[in-house]
Structures are given as C-alpha cells and as structure tokens.
PDB file of N, CA and C in Angstrom:
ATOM      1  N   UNK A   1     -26.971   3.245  22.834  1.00  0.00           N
ATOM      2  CA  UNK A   1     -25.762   4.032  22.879  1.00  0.00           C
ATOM      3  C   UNK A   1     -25.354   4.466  24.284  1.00  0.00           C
ATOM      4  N   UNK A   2     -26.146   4.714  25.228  1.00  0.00           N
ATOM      5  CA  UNK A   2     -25.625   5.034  26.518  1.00  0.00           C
ATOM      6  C   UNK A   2     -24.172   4.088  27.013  1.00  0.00           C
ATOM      7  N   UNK A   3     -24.883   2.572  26.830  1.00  0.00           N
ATOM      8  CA  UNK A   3     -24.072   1.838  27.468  1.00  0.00           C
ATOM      9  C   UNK A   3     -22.560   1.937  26.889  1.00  0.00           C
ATOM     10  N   UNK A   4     -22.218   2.115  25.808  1.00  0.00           N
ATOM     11  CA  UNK A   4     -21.505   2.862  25.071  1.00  0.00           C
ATOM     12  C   UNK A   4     -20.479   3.954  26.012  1.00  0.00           C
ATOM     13  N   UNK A   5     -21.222   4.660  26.060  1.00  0.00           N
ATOM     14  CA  UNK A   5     -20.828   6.042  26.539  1.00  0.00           C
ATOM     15  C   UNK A   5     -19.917   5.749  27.924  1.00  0.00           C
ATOM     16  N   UNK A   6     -21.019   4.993  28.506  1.00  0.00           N
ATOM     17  CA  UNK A   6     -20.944   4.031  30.176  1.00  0.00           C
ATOM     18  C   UNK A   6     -19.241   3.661  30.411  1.00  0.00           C
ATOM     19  N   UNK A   7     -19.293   2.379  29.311  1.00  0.00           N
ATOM     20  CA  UNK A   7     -17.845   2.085  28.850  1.00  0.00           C
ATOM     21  C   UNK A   7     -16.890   2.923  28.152  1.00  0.00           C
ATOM     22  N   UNK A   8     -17.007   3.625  27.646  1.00  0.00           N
ATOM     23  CA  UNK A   8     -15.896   4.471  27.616  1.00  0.00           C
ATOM     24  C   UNK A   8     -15.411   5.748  28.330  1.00  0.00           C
ATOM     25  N   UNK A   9     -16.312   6.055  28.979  1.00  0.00           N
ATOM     26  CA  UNK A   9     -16.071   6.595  30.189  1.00  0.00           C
ATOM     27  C   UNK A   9     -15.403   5.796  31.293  1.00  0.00           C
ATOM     28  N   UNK A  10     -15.631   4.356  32.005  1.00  0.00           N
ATOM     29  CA  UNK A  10     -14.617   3.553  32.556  1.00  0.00           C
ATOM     30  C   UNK A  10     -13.150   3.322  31.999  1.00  0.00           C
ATOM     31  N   UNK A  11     -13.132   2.938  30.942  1.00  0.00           N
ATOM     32  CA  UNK A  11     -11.710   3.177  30.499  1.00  0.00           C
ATOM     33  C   UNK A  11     -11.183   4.275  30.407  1.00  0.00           C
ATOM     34  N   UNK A  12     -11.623   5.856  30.472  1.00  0.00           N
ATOM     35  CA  UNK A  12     -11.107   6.676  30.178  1.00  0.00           C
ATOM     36  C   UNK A  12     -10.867   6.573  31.947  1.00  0.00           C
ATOM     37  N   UNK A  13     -11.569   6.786  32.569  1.00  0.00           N
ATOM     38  CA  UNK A  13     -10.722   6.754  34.294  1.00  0.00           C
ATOM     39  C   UNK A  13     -10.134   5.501  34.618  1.00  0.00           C
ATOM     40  N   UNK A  14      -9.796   4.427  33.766  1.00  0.00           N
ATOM     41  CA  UNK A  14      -8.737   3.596  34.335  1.00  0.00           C
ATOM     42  C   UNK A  14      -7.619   4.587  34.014  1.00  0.00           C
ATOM     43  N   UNK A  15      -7.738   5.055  32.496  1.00  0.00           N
ATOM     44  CA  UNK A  15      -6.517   5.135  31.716  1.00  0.00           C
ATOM     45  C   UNK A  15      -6.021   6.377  33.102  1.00  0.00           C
ATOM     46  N   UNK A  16      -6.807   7.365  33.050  1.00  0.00           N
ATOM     47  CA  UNK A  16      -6.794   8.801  34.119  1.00  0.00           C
ATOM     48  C   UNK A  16      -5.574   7.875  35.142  1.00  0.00           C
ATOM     49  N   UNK A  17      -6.414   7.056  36.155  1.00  0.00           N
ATOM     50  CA  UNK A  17      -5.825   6.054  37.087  1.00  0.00           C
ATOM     51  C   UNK A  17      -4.191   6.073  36.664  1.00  0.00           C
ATOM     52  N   UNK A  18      -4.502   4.847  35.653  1.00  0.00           N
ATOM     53  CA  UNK A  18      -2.888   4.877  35.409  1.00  0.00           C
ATOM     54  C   UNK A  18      -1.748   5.733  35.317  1.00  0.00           C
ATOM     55  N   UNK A  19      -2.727   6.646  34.367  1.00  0.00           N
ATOM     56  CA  UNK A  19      -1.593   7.860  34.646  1.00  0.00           C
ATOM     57  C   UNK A  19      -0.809   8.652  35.873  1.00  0.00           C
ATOM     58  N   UNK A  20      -1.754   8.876  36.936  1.00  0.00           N
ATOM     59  CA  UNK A  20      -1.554   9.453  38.160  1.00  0.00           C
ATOM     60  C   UNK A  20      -0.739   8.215  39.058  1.00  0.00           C
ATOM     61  N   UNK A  21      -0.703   6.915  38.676  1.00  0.00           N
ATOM     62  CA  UNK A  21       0.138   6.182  39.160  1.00  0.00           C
ATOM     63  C   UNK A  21       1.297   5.841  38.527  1.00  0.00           C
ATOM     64  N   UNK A  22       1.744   6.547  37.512  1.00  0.00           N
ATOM     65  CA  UNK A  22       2.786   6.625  36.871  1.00  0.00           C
ATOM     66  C   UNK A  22       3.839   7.596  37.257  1.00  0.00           C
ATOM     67  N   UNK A  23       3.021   8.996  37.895  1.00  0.00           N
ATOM     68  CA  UNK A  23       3.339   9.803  37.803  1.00  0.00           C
ATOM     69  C   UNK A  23       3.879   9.900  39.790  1.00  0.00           C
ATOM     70  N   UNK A  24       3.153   9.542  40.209  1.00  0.00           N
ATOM     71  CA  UNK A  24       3.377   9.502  41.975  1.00  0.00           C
ATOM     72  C   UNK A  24       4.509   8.232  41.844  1.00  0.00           C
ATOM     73  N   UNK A  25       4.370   7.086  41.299  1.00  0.00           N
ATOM     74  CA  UNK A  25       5.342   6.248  41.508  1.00  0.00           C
ATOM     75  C   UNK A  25       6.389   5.860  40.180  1.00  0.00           C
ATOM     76  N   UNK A  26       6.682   7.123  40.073  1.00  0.00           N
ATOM     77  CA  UNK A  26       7.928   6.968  38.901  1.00  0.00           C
ATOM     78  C   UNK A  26       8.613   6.086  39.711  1.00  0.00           C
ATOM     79  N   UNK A  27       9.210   6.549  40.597  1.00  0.00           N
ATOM     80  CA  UNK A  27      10.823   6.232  40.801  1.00  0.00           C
ATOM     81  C   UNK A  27      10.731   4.702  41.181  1.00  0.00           C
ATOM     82  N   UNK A  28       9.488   4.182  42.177  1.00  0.00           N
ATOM     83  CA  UNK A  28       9.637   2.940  42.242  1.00  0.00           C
ATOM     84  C   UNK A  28       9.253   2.050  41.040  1.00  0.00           C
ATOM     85  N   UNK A  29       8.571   2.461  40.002  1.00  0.00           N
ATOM     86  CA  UNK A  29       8.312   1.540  38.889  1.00  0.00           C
ATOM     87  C   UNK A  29       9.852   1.423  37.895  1.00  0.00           C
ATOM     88  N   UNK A  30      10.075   2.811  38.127  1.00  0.00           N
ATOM     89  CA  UNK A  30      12.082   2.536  36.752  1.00  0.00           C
ATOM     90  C   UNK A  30      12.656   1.616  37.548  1.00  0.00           C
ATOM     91  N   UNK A  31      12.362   1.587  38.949  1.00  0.00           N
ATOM     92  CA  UNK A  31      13.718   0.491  39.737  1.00  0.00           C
ATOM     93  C   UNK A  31      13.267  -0.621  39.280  1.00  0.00           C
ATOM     94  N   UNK A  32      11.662  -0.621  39.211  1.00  0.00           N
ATOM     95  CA  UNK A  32      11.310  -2.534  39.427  1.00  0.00           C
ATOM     96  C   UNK A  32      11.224  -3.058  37.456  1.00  0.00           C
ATOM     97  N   UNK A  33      10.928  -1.962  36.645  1.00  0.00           N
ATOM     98  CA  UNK A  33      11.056  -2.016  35.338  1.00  0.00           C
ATOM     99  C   UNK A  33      12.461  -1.827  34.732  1.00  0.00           C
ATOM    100  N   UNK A  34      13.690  -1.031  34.718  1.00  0.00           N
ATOM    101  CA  UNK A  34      14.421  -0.459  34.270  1.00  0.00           C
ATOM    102  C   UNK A  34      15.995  -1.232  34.839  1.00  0.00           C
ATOM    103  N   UNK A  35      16.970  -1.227  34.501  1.00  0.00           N
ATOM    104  CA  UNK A  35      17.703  -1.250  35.192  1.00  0.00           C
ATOM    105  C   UNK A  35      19.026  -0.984  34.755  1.00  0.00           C
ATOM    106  N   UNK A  36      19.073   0.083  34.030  1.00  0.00           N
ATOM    107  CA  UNK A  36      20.244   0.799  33.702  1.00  0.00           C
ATOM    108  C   UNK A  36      20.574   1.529  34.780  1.00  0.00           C
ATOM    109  N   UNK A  37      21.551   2.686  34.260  1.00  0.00           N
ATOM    110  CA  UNK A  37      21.988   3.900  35.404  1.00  0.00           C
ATOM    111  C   UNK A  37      21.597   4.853  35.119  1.00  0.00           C
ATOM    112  N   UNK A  38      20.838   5.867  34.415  1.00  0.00           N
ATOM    113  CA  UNK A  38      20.233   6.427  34.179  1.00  0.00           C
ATOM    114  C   UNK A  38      18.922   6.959  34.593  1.00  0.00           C
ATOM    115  N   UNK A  39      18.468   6.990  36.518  1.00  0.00           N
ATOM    116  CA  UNK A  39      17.398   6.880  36.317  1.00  0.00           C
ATOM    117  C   UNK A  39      16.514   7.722  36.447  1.00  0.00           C
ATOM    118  N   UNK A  40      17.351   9.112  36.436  1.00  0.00           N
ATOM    119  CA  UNK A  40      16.450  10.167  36.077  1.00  0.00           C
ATOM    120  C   UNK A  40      16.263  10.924  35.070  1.00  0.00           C
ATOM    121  N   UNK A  41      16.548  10.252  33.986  1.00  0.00           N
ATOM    122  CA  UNK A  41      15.994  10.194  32.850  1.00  0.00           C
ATOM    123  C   UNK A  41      14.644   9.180  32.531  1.00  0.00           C
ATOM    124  N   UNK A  42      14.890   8.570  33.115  1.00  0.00           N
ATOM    125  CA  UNK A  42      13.473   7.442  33.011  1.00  0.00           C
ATOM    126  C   UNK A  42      12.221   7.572  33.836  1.00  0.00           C
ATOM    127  N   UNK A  43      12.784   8.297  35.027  1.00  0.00           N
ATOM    128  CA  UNK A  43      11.958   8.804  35.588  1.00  0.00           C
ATOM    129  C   UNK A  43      10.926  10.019  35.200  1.00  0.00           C
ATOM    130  N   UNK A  44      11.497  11.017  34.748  1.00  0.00           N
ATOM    131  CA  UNK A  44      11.117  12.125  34.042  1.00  0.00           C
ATOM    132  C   UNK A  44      10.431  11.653  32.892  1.00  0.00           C
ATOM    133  N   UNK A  45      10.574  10.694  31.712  1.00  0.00           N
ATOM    134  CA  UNK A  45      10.178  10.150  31.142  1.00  0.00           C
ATOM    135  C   UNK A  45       8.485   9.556  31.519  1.00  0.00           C
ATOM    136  N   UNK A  46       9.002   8.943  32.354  1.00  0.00           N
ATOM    137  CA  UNK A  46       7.535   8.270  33.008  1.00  0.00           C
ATOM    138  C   UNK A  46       6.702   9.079  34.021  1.00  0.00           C
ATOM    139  N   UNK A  47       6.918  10.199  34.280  1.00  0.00           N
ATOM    140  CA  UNK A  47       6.338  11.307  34.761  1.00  0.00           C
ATOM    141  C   UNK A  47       5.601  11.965  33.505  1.00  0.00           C
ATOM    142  N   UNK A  48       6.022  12.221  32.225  1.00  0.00           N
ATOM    143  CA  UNK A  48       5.931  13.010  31.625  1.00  0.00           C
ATOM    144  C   UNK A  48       4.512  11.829  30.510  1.00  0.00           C
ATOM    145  N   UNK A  49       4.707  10.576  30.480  1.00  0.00           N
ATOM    146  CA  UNK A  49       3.668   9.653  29.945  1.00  0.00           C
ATOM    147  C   UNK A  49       2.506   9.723  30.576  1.00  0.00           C
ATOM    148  N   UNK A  50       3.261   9.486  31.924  1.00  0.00           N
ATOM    149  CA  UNK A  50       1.952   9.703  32.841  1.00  0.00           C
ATOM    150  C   UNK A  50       0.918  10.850  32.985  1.00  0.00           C
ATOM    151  N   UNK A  51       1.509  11.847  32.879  1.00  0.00           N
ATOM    152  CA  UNK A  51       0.492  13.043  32.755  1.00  0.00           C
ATOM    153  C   UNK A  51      -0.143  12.940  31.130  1.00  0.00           C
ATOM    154  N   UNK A  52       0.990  12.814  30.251  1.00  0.00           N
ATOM    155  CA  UNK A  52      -0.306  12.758  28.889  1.00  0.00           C
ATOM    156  C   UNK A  52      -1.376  11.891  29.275  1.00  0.00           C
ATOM    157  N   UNK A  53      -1.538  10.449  29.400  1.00  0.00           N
ATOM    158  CA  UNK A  53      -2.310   9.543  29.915  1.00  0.00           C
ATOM    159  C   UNK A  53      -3.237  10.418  30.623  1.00  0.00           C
ATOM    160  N   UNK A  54      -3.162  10.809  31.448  1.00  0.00           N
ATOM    161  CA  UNK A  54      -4.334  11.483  32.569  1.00  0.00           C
ATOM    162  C   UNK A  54      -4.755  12.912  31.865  1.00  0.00           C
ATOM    163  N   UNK A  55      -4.234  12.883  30.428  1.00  0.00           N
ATOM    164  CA  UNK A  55      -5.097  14.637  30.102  1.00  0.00           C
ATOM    165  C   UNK A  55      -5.377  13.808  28.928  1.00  0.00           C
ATOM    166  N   UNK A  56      -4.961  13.038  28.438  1.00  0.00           N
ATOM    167  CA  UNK A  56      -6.201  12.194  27.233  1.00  0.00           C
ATOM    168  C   UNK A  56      -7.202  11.505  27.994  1.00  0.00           C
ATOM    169  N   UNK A  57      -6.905  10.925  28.980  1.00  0.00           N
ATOM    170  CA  UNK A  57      -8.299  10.256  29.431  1.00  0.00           C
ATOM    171  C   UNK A  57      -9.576  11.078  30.197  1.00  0.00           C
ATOM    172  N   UNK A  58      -8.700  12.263  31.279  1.00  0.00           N
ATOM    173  CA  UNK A  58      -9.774  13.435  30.900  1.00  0.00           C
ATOM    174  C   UNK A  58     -10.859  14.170  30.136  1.00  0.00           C
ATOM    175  N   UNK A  59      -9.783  13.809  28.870  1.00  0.00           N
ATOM    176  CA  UNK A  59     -10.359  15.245  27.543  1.00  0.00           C
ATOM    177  C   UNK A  59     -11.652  14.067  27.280  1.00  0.00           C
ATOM    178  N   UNK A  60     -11.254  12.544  27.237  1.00  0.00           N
ATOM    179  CA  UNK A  60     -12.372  12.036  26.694  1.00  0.00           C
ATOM    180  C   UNK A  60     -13.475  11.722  27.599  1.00  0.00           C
ATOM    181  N   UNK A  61     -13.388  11.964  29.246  1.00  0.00           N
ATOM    182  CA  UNK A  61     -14.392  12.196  29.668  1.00  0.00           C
ATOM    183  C   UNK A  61     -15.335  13.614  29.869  1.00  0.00           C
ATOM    184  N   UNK A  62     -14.574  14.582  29.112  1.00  0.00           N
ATOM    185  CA  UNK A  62     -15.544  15.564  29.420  1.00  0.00           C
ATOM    186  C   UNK A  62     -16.185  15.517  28.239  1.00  0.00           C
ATOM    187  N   UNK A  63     -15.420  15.380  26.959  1.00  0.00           N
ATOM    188  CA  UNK A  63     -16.153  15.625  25.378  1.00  0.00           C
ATOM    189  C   UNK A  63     -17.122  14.096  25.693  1.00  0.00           C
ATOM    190  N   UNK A  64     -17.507  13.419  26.184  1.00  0.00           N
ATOM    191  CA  UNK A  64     -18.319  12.099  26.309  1.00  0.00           C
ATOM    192  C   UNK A  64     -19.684  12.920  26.665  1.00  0.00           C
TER     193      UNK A  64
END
C-alpha cells in the first residue's frame, strides 16, 4: 500500500501544478484556447477552476 499512497500523492501535485498554472496564466491560455470576445469572463472562469484544482489536490495530499 505505500506505493499506493506514493502515486497518489504525485498526481495530487501534478493536479496542485496545474492548477496554479491556470491560475498565473489565465489570460495567456483564453487567448491561445478561446477565441470569442469575452475574455474576462473566461478568464475569471479559469482562475476560479484553477484554484478548485489546487485545493482538491491539496486536501488529498494532506488526508493521504
């Protein structure tokens, strides 16, 4: 079971990762993903994913 633990603890700090790069690079990911006019709505959006992402992948490294 450790190894277990091992691995899901790595995915929980990719997921962490991703999030905090969601969140620092909103604005350049809606330009290179998005391309309506709208883009601070999408931005805020992807700010706001991004932080859930990084407090679920948290929660599951501390309860690990």
């Amino acid at each position: 079971m450790p190894i277990l633990k091992i691995v899901i603890q790595i995915i929980s700090l990719i997921v962490v990762a991703i999030g905090v790069v969601m969140i620092y690079d909103a604005r350049k990911l809606s330009e290179k993903w998005f391309s309506y006019g709208d883009r601070n709505s999408v931005v805020r959006t992807l700010k706001i994913i991004g932080f859930i992402l990084s407090v679920i992948g948290a929660i599951v490294i501390i309860n690990i």
